[in-house]
N, C-alpha and C. Protein backbone atom coordinates (compact mmCIF):
# COMPACT_ATOMS: atom_id res chain seq x y z
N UNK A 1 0.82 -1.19 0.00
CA UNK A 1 0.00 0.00 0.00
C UNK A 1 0.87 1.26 0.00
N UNK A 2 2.26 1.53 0.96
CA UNK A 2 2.97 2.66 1.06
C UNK A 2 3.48 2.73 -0.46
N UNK A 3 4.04 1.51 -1.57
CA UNK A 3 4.66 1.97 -2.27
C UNK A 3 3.90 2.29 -3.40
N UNK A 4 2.42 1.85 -3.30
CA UNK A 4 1.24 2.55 -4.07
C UNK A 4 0.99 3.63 -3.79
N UNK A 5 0.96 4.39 -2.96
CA UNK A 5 0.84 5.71 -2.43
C UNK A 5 2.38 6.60 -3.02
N UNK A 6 3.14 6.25 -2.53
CA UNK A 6 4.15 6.92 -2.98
C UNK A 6 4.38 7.09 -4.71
N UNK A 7 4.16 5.92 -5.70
CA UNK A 7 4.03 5.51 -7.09
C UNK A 7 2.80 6.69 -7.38
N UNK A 8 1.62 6.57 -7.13
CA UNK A 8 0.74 7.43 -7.22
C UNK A 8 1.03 9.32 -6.93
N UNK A 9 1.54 9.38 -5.92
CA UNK A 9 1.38 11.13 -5.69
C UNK A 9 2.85 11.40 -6.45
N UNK A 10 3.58 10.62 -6.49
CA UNK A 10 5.22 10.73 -7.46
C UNK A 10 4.36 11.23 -8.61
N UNK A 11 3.60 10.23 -9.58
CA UNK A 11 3.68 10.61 -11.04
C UNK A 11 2.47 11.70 -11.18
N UNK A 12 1.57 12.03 -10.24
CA UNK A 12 0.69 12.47 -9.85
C UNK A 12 1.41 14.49 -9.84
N UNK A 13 2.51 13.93 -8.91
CA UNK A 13 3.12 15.18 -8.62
C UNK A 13 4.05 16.08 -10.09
N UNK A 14 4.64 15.02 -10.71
CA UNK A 14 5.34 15.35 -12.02
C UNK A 14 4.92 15.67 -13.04
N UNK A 15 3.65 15.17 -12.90
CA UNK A 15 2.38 14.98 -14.39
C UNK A 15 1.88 16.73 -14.09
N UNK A 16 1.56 17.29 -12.65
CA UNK A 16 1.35 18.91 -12.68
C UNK A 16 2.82 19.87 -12.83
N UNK A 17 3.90 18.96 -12.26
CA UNK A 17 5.24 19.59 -12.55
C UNK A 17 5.03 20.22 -14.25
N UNK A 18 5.09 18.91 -14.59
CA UNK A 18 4.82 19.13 -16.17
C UNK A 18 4.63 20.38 -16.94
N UNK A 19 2.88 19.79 -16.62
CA UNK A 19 2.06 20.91 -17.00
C UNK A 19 2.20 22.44 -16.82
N UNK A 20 2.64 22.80 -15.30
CA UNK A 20 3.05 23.80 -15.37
C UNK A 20 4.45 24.86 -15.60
N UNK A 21 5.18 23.84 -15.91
CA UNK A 21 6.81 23.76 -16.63
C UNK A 21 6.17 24.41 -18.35
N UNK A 22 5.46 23.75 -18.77
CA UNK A 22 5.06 23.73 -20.42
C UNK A 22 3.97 25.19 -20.43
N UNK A 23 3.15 25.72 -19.37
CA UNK A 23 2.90 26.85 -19.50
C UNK A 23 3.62 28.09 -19.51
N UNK A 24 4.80 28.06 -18.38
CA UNK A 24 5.71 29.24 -17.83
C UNK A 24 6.22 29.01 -19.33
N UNK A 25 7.02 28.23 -19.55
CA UNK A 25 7.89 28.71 -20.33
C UNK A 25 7.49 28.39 -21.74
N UNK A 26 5.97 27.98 -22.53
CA UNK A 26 5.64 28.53 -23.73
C UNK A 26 5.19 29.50 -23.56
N UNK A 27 4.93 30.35 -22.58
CA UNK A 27 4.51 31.99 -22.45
C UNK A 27 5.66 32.90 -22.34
N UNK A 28 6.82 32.19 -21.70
CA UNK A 28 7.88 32.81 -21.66
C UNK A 28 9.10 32.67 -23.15
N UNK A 29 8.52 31.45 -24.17
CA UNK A 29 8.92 31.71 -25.24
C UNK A 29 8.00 32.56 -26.63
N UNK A 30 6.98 32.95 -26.28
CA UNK A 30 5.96 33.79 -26.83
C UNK A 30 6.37 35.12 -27.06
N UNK A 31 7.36 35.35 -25.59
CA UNK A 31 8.17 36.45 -25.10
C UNK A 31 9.21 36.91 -25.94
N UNK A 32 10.12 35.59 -25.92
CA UNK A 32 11.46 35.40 -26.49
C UNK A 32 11.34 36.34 -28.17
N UNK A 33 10.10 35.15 -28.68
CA UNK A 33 10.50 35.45 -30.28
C UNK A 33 9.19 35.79 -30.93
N UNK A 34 8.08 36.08 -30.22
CA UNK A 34 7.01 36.63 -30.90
C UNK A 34 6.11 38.18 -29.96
N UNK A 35 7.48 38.66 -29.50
CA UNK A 35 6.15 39.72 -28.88
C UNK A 35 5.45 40.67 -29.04
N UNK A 36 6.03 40.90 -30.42
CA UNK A 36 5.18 42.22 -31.46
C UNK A 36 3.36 41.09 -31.00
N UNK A 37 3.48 40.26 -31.27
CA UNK A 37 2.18 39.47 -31.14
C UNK A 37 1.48 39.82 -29.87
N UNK A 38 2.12 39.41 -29.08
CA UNK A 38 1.39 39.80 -27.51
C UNK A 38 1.09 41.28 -27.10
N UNK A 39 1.68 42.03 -28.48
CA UNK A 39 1.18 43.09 -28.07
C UNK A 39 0.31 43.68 -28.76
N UNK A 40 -0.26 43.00 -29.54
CA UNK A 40 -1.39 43.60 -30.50
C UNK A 40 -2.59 43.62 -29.68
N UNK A 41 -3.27 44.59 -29.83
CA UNK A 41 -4.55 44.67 -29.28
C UNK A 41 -5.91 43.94 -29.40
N UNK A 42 -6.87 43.55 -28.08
CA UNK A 42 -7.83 42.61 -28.41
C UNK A 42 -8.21 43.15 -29.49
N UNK A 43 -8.73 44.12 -29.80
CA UNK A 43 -9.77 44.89 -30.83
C UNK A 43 -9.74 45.87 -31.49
N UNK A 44 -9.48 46.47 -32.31
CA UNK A 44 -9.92 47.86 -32.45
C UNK A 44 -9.82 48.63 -31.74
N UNK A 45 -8.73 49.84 -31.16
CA UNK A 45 -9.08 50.92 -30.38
C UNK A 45 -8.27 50.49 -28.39
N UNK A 46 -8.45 49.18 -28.66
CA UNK A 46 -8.66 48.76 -27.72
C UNK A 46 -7.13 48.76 -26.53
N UNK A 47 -6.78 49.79 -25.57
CA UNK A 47 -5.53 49.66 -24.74
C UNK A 47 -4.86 48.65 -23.67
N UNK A 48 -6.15 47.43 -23.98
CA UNK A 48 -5.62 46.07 -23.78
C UNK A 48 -5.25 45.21 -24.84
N UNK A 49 -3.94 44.04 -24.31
CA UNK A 49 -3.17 43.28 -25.56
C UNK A 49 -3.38 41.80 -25.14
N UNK A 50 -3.24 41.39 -26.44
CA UNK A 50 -3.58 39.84 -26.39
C UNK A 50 -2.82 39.30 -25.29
N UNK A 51 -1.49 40.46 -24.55
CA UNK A 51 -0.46 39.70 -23.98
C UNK A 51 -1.00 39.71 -22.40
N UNK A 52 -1.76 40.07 -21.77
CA UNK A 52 -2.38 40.17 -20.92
C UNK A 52 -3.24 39.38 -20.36
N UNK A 53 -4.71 38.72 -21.43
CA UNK A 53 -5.57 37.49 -20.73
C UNK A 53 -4.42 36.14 -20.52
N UNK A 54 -3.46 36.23 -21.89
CA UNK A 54 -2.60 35.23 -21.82
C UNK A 54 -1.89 35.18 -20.39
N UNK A 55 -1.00 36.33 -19.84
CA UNK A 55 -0.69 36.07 -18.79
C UNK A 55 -1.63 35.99 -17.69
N UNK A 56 -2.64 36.40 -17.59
CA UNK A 56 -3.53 35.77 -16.66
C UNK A 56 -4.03 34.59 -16.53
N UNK A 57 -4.05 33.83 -17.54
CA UNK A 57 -4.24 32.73 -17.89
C UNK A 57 -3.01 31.70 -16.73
N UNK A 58 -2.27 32.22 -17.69
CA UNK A 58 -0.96 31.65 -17.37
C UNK A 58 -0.98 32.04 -15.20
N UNK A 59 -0.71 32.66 -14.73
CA UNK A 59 -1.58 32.36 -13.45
C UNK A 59 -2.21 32.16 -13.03
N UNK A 60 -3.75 31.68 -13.13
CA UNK A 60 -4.48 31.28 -13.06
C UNK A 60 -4.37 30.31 -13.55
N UNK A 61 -4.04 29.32 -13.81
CA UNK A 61 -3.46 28.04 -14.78
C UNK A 61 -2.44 27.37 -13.31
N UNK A 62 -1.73 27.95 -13.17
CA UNK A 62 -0.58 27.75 -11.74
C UNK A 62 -1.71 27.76 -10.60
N UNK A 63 -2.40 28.16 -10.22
CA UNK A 63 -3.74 28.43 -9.20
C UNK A 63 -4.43 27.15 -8.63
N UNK A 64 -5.13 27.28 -10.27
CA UNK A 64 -5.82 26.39 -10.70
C UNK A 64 -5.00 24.58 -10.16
N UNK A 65 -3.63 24.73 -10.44
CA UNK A 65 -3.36 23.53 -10.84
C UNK A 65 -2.71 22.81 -9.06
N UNK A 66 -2.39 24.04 -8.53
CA UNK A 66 -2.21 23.91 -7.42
C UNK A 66 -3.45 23.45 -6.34
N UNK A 67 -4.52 23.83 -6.58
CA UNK A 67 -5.72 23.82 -6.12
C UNK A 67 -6.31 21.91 -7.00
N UNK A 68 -5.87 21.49 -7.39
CA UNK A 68 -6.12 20.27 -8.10
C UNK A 68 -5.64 19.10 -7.10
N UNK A 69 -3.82 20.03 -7.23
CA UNK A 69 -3.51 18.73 -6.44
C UNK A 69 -3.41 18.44 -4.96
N UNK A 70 -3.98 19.97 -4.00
CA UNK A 70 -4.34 19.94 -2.70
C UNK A 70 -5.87 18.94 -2.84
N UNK A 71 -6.55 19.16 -3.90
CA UNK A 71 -7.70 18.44 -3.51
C UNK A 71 -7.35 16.95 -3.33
N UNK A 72 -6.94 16.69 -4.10
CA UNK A 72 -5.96 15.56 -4.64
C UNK A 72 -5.71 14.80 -2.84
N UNK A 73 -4.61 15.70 -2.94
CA UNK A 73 -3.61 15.35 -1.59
C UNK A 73 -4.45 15.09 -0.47
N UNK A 74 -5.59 16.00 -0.05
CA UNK A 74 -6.24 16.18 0.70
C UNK A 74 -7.43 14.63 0.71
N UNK A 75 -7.84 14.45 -0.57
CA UNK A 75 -8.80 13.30 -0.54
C UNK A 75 -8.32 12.04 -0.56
N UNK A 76 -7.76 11.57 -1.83
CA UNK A 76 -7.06 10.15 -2.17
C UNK A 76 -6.15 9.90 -1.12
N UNK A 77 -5.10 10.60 -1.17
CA UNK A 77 -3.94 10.69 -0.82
C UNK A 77 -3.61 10.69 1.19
N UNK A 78 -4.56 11.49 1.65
CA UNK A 78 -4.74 11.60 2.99
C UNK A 78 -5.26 10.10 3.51
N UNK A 79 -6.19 9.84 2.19
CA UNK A 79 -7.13 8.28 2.84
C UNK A 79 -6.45 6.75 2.91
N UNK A 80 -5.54 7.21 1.25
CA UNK A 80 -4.63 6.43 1.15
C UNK A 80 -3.43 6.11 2.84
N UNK A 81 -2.95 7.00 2.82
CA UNK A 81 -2.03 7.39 4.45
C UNK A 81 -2.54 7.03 5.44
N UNK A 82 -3.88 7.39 5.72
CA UNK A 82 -4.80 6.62 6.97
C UNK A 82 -4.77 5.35 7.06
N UNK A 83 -5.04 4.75 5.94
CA UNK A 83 -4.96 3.04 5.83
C UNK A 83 -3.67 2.32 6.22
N UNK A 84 -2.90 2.89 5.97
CA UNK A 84 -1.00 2.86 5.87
C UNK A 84 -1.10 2.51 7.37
N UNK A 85 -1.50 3.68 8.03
CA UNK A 85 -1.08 3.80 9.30
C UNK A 85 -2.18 3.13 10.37
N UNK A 86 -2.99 2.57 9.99
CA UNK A 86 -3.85 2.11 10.14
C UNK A 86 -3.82 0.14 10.28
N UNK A 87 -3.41 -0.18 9.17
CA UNK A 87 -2.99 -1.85 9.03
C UNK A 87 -1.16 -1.90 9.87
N UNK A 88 -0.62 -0.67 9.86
CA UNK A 88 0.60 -0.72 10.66
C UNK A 88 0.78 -0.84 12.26
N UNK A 89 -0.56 -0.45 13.03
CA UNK A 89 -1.29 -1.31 14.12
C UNK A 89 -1.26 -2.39 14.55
């Protein structure tokens, strides 16, 4: 059971590593070599830039993903640990 628990929140933990590795830094290569782009405006007239929801995104994305895997941690993962310590009785 411990090394199911541990196997689980490991790839669990890397799989959001990931994800949020591949946001920072395709927003931070958006930066690099396209930012005439991020700075074009939503609309017409408009003194907001495309580069803006994107970075909000892009935090809110980190938020979001953090808030996934407390639920995570908090449900499976806590219940999983109870049992652990539980049959170790």
């Amino acid at each position: 059971m411990f090394t199911e628990l541990v196997r689980k929140r490991t790839v669990f933990a890397w799989t959001l590593s990931i994800i949020v590795l591949v946001v920072y830094f395709g927003f931070i290569s958006i930066i690099a070599f396209n930012k005439a782009w991020l700075g074009t405006p939503l609309f017409a007239g408009s003194v907001t830039t495309i580069g803006f929801p994107i970075g909000v995104a892009v935090i809110l994305s980190a938020i979001i993903l953090t808030g996934i895997y407390v639920y995570r941690a908090n449900g499976e993962f806590d219940d999983m640990n109870r049992q652990i310590i539980e049959e170790s009785r």
